[in-house]
PDB file of N, CA and C in Angstrom:
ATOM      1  N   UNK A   1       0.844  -1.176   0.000  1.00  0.00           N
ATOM      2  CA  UNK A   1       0.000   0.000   0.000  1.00  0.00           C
ATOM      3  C   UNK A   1       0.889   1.240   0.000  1.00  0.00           C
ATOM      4  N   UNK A   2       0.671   1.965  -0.472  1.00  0.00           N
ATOM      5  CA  UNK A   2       1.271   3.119  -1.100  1.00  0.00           C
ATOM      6  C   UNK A   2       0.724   4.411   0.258  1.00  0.00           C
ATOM      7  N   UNK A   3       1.485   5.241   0.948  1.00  0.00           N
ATOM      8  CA  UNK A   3       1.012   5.778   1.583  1.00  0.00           C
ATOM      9  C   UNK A   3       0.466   7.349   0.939  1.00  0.00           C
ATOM     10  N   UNK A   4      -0.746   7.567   1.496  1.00  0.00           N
ATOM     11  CA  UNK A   4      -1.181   9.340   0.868  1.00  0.00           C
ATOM     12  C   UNK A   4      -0.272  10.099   1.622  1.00  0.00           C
ATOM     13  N   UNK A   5      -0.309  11.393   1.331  1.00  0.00           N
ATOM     14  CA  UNK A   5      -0.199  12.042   1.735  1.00  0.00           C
ATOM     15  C   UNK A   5      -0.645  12.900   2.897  1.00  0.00           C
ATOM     16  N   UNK A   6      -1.959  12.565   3.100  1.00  0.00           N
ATOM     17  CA  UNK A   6      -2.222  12.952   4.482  1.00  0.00           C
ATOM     18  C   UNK A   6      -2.175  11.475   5.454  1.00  0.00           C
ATOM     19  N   UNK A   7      -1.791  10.313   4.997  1.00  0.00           N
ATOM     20  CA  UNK A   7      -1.595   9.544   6.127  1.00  0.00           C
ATOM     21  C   UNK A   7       0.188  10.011   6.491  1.00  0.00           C
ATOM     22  N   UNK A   8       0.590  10.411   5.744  1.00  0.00           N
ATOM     23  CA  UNK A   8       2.300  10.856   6.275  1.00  0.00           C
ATOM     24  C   UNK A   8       1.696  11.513   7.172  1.00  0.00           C
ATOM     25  N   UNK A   9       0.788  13.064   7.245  1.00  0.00           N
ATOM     26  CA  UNK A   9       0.602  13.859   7.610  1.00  0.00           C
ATOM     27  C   UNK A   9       0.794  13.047   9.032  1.00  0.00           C
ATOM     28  N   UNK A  10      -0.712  12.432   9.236  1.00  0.00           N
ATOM     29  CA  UNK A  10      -1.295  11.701  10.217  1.00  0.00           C
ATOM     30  C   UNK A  10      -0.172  11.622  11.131  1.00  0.00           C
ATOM     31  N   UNK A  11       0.639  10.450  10.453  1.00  0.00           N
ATOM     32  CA  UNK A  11       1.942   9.659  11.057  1.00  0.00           C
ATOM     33  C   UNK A  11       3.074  11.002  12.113  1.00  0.00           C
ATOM     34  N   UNK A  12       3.104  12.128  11.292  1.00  0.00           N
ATOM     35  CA  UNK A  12       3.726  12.913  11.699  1.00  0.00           C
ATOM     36  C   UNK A  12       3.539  13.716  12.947  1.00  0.00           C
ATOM     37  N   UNK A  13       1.870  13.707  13.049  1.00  0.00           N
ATOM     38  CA  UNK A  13       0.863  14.632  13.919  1.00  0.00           C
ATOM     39  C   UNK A  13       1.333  13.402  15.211  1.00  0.00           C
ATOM     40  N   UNK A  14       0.798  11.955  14.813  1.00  0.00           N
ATOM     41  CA  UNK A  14       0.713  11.256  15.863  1.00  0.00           C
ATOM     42  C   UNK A  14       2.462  10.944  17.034  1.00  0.00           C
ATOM     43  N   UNK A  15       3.780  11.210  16.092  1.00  0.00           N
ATOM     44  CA  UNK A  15       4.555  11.599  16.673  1.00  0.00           C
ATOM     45  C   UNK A  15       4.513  12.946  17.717  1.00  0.00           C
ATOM     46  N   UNK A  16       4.529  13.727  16.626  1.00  0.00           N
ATOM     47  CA  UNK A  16       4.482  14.946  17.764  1.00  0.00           C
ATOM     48  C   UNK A  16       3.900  14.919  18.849  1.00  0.00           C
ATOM     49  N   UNK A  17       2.701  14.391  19.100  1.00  0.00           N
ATOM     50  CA  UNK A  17       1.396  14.171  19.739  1.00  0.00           C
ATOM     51  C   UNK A  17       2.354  13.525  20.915  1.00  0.00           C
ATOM     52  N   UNK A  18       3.121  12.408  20.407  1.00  0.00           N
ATOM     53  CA  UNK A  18       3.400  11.131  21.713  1.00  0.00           C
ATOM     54  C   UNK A  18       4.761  11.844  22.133  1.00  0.00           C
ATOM     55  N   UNK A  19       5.324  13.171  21.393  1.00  0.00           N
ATOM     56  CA  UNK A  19       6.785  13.906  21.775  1.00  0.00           C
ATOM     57  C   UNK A  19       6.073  14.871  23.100  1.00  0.00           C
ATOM     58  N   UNK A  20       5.112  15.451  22.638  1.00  0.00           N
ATOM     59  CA  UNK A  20       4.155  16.643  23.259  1.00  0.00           C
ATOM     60  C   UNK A  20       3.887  15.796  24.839  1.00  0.00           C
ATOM     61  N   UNK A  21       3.040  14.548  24.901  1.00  0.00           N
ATOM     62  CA  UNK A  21       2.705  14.128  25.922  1.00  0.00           C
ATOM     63  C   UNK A  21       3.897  13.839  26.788  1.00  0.00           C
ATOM     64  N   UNK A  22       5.558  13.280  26.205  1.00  0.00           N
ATOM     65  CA  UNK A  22       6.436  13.119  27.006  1.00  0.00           C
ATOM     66  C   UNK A  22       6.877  13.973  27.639  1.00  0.00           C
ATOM     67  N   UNK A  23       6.463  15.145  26.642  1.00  0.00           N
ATOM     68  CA  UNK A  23       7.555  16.627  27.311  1.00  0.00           C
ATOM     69  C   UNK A  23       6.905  17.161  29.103  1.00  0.00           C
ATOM     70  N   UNK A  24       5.273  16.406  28.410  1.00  0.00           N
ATOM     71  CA  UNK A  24       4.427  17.236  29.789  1.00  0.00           C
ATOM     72  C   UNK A  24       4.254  15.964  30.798  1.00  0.00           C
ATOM     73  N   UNK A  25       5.096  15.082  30.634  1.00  0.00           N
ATOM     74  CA  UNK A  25       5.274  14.320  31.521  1.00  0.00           C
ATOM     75  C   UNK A  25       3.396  13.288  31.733  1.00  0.00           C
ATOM     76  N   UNK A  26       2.711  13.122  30.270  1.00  0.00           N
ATOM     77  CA  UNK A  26       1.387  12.713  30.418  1.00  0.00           C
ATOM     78  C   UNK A  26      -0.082  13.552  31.229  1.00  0.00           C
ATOM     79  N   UNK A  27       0.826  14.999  31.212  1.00  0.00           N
ATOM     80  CA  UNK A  27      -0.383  16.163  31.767  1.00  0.00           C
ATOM     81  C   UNK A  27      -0.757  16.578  30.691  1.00  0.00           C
ATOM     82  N   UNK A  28      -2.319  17.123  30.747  1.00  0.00           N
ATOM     83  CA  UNK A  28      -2.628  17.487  29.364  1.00  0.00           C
ATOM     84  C   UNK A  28      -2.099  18.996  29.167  1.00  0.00           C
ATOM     85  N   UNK A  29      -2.303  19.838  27.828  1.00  0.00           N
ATOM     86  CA  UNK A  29      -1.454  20.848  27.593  1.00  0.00           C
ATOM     87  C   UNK A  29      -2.195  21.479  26.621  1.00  0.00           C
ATOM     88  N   UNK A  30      -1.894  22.935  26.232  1.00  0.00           N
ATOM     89  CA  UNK A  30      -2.508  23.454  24.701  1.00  0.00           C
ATOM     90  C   UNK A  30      -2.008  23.195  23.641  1.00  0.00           C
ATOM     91  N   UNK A  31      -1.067  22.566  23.948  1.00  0.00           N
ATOM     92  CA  UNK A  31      -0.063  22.206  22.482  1.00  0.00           C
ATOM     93  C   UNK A  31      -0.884  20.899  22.015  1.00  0.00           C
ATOM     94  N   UNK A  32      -0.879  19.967  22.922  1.00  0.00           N
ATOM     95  CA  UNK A  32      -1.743  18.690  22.686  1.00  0.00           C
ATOM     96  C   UNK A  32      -3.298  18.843  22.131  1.00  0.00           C
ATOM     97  N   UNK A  33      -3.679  19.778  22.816  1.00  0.00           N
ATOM     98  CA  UNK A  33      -5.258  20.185  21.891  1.00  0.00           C
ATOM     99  C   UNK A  33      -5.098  20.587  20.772  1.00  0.00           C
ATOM    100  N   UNK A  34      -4.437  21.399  20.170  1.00  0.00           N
ATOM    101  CA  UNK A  34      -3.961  21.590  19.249  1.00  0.00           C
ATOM    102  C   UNK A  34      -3.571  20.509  17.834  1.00  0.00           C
ATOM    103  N   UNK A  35      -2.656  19.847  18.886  1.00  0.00           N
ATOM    104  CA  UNK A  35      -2.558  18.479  17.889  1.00  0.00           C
ATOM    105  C   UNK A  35      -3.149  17.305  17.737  1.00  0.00           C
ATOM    106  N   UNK A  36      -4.430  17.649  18.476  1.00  0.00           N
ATOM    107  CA  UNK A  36      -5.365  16.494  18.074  1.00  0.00           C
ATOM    108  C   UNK A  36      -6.418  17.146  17.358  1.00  0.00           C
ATOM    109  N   UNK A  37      -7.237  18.629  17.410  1.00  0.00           N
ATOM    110  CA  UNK A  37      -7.624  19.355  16.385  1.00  0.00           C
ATOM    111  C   UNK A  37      -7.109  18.844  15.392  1.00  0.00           C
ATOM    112  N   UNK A  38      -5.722  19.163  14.905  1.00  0.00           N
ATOM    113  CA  UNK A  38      -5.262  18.866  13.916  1.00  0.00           C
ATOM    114  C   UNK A  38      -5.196  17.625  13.011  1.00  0.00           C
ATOM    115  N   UNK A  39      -4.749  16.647  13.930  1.00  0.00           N
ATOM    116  CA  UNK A  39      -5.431  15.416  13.798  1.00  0.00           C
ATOM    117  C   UNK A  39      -6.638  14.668  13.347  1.00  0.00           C
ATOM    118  N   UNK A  40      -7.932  15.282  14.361  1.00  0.00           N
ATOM    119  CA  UNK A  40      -9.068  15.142  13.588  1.00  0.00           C
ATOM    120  C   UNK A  40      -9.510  15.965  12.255  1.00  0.00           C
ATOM    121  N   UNK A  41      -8.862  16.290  11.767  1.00  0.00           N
ATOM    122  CA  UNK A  41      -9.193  17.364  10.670  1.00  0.00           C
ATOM    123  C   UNK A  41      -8.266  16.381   9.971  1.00  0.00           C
ATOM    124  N   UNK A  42      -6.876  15.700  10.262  1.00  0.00           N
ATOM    125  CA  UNK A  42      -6.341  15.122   8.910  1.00  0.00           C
ATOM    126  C   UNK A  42      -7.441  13.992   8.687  1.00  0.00           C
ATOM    127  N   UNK A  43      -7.804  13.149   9.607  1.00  0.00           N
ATOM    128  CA  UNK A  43      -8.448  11.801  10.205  1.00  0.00           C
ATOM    129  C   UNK A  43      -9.278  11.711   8.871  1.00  0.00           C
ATOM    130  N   UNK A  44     -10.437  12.993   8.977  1.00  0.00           N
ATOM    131  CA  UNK A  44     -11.470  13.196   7.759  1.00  0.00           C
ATOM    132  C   UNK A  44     -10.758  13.155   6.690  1.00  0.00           C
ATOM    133  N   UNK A  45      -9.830  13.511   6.267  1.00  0.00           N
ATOM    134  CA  UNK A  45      -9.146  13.302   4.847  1.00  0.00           C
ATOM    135  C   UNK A  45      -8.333  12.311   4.245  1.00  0.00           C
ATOM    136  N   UNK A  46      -8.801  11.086   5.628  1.00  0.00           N
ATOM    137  CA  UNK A  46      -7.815   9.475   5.226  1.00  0.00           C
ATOM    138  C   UNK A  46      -8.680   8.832   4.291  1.00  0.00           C
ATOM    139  N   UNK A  47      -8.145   8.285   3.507  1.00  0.00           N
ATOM    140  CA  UNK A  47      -9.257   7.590   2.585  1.00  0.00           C
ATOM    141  C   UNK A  47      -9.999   6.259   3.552  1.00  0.00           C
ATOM    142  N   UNK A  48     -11.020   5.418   3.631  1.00  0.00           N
ATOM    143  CA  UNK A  48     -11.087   4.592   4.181  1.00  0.00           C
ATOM    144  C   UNK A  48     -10.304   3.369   4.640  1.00  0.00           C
ATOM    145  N   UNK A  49      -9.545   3.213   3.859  1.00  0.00           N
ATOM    146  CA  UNK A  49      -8.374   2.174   3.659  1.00  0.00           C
ATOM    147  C   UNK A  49      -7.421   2.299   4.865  1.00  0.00           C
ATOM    148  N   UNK A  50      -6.852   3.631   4.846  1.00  0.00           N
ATOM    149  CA  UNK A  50      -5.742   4.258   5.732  1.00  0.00           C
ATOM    150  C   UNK A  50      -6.296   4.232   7.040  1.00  0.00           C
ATOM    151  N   UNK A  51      -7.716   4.622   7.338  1.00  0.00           N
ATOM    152  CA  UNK A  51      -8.109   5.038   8.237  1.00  0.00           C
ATOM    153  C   UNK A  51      -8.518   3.622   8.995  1.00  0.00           C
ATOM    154  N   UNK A  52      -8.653   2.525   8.144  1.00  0.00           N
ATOM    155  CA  UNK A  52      -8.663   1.140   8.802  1.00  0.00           C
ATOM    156  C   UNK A  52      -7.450   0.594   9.277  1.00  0.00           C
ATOM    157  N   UNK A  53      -6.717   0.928   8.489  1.00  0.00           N
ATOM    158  CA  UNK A  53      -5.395   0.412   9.306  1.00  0.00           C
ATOM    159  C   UNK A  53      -4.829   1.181  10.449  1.00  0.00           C
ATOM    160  N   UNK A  54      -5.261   2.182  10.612  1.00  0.00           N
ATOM    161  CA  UNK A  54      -4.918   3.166  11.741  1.00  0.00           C
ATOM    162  C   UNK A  54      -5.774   2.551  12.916  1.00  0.00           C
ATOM    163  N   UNK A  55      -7.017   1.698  12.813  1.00  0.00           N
ATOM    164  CA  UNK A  55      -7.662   1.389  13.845  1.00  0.00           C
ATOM    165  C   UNK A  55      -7.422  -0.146  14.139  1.00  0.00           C
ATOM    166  N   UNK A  56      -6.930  -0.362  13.475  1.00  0.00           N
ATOM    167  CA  UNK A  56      -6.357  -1.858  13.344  1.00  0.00           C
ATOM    168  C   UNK A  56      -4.946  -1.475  14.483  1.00  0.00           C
ATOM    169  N   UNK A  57      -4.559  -0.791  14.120  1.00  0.00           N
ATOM    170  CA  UNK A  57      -3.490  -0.655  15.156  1.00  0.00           C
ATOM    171  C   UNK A  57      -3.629  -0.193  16.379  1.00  0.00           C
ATOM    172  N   UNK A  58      -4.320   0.395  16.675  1.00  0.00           N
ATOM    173  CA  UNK A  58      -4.581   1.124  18.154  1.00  0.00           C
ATOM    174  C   UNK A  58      -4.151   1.853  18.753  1.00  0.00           C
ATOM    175  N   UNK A  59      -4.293   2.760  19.431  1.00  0.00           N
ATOM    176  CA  UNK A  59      -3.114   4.168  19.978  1.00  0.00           C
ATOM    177  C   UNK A  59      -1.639   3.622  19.968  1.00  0.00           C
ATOM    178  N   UNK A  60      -1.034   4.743  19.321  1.00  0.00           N
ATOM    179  CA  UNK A  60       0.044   4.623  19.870  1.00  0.00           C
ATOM    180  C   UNK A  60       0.601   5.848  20.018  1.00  0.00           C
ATOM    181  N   UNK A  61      -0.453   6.666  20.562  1.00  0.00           N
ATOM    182  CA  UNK A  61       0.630   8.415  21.127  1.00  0.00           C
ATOM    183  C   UNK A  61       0.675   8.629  22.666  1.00  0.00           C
ATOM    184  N   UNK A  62       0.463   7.252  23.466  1.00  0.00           N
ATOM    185  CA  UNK A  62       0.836   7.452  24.632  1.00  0.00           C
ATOM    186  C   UNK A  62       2.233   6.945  25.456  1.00  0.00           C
ATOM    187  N   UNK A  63       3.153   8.162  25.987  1.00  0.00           N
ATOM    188  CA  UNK A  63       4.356   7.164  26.285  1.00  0.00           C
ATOM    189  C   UNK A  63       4.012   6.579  27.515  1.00  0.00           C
ATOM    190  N   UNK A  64       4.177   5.345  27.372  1.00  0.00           N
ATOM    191  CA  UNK A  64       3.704   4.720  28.685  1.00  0.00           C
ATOM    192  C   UNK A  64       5.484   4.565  29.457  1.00  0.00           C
ATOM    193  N   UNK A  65       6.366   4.671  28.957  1.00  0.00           N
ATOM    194  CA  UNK A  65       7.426   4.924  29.915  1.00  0.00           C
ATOM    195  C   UNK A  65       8.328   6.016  29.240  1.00  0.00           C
ATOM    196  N   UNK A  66       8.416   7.169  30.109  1.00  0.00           N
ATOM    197  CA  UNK A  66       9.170   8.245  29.489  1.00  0.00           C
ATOM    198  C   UNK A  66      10.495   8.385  29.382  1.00  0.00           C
ATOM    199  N   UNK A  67      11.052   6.924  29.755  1.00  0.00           N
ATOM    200  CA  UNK A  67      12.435   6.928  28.947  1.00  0.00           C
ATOM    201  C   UNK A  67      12.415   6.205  27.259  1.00  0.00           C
ATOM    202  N   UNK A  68      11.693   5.942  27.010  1.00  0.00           N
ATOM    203  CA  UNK A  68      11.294   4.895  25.382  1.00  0.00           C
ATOM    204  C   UNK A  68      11.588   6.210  24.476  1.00  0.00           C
ATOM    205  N   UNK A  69      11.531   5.559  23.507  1.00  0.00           N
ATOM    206  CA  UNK A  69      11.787   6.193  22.097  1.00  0.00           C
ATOM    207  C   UNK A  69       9.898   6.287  21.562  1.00  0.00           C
ATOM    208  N   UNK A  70      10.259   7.326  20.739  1.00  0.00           N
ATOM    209  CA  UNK A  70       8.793   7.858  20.280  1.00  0.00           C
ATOM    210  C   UNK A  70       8.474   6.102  19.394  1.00  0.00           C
ATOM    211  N   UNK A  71       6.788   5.867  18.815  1.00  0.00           N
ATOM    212  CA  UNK A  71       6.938   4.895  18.060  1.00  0.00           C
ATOM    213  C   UNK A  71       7.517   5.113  16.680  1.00  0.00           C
ATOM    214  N   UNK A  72       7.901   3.960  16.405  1.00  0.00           N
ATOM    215  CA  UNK A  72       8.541   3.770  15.399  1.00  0.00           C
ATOM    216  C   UNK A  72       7.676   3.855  13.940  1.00  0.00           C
ATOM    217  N   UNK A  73       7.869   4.482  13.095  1.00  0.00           N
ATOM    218  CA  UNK A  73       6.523   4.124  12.055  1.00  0.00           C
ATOM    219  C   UNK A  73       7.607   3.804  10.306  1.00  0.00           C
ATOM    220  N   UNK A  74       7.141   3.815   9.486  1.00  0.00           N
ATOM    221  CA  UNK A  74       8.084   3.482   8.107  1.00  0.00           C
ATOM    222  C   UNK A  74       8.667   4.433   7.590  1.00  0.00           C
ATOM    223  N   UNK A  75       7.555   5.589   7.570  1.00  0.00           N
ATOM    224  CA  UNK A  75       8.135   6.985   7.319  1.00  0.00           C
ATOM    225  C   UNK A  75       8.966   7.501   8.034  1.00  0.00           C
ATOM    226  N   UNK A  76       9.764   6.924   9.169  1.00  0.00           N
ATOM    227  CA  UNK A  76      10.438   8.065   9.857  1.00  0.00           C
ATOM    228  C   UNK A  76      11.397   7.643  10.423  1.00  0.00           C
ATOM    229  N   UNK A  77      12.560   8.335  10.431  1.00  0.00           N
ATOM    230  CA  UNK A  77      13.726   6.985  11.580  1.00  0.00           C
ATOM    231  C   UNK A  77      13.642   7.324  12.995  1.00  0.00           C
ATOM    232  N   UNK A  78      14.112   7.101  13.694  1.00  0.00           N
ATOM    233  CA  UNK A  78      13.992   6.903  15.409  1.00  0.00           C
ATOM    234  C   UNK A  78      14.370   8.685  15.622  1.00  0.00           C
ATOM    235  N   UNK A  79      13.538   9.417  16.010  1.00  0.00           N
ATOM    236  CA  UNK A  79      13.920  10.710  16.974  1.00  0.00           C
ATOM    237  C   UNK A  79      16.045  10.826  17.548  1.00  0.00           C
ATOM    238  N   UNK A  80      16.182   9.357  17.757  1.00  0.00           N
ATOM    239  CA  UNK A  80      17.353   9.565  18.860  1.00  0.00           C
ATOM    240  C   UNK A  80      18.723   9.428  17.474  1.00  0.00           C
ATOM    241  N   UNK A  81      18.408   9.283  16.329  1.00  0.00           N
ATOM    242  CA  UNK A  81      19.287   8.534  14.904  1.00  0.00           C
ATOM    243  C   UNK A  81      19.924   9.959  14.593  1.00  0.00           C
ATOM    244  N   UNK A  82      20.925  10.600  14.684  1.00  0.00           N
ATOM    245  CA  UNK A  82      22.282  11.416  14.714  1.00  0.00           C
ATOM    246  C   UNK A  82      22.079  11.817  13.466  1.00  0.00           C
ATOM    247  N   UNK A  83      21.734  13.476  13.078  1.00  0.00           N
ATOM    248  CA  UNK A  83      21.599  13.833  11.678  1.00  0.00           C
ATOM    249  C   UNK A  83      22.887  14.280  11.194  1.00  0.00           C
ATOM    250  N   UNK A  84      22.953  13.819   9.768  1.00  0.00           N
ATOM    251  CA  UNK A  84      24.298  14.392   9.326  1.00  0.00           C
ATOM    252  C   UNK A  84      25.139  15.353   9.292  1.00  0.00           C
ATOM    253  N   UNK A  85      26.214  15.740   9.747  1.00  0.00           N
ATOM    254  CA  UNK A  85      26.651  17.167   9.540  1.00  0.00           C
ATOM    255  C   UNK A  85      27.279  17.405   8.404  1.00  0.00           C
ATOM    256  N   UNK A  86      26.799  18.416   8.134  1.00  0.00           N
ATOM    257  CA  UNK A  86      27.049  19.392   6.500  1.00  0.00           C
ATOM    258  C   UNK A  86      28.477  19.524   6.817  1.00  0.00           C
ATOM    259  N   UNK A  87      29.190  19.358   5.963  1.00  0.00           N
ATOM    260  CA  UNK A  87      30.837  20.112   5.733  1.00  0.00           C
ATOM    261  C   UNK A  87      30.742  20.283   4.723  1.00  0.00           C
ATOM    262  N   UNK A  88      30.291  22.007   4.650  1.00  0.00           N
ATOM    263  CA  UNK A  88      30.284  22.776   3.380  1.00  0.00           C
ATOM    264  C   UNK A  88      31.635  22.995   3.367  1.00  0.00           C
ATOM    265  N   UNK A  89      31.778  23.051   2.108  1.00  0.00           N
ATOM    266  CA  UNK A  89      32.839  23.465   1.304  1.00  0.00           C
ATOM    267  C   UNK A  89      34.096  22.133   1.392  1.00  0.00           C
ATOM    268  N   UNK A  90      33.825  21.015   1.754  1.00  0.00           N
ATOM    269  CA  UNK A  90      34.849  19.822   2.112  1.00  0.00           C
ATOM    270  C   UNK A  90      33.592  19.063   1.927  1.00  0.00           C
ATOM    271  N   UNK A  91      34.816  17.483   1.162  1.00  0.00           N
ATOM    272  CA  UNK A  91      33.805  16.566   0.073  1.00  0.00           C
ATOM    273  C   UNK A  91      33.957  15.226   1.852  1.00  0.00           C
ATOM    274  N   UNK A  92      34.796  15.547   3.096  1.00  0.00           N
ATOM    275  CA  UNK A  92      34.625  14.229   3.498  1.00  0.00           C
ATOM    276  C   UNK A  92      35.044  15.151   4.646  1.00  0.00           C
ATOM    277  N   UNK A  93      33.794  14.572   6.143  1.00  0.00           N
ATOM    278  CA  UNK A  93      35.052  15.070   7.873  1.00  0.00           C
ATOM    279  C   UNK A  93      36.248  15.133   7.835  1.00  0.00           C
ATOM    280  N   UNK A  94      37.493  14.054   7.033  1.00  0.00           N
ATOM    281  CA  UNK A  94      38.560  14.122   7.110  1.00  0.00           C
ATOM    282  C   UNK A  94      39.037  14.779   6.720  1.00  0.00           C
ATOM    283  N   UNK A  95      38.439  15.569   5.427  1.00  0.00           N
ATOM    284  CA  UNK A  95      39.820  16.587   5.061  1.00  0.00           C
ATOM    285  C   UNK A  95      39.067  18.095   5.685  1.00  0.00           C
ATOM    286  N   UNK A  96      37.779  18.067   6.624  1.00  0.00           N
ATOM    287  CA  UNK A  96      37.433  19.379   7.206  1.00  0.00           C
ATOM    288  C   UNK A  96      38.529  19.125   8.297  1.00  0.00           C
ATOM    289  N   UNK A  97      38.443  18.210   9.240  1.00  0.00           N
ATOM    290  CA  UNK A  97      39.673  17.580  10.205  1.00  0.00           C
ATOM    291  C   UNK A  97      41.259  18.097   9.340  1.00  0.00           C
ATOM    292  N   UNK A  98      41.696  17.832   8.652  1.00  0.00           N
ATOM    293  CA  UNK A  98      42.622  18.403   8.083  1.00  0.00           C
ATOM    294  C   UNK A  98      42.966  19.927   7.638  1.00  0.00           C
ATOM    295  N   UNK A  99      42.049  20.373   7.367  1.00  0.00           N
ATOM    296  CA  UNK A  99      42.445  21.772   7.053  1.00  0.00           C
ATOM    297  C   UNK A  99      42.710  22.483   8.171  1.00  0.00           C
ATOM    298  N   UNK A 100      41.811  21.970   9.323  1.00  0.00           N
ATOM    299  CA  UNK A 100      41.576  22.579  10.418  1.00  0.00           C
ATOM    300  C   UNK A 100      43.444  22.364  11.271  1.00  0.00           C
ATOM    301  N   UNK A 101      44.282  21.552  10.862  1.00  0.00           N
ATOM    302  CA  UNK A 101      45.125  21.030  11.480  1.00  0.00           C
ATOM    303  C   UNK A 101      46.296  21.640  10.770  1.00  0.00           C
ATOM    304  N   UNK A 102      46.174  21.879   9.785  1.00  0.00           N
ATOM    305  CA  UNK A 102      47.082  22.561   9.049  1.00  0.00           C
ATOM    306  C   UNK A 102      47.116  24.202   9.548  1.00  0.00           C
ATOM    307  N   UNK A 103      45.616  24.490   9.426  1.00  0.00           N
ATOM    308  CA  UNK A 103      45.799  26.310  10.060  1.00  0.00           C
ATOM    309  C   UNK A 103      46.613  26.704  10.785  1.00  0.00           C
TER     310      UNK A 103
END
């Protein structure tokens, strides 16, 4: 199955959603109303298909232990996965490491 575009959406909302509840330690918040507004407004725009498999699965924006990693979904890699650093103007770390050693 090919995902729409508002099930990315979805997927994305329902992260934030389970980032939002960790931050407040599972207290509710305005940020969280917010992102379930939002939510129900993508919800209406899942085609039926999407929206079955979303219930087939069952919540998953609650952290039930606030040391865990957000859930995992296809679209997205783990919150904790180390983003690349840019070395503009140098084709590899080693020769930014090098220039820097030469100065």
């Amino acid at each position: 199955m090919s995902m729409s575009k508002e099930f990315a959406r979805y997927r994305r909302l329902e992260r934030r959603l389970w980032m939002t509840r960790w931050r407040h330690e599972g207290e509710e918040s305005a940020e969280e109303d917010e992102i379930l507004d939002e939510m129900e407004l993508t919800w209406t725009d899942l085609p039926e298909s999407e929206q079955a498999v979303l219930r087939t699965e069952g919540p998953r924006c609650w952290p039930t232990d606030m040391s865990a990693l957000p859930p995992q979904f296809a679209d997205a890699r783990y919150v904790s996965e180390p983003e690349a650093w840019a070395y503009e103007g140098f084709v590899s770390p080693l020769q930014a490491i090098l220039s820097t050693d030469a100065a």
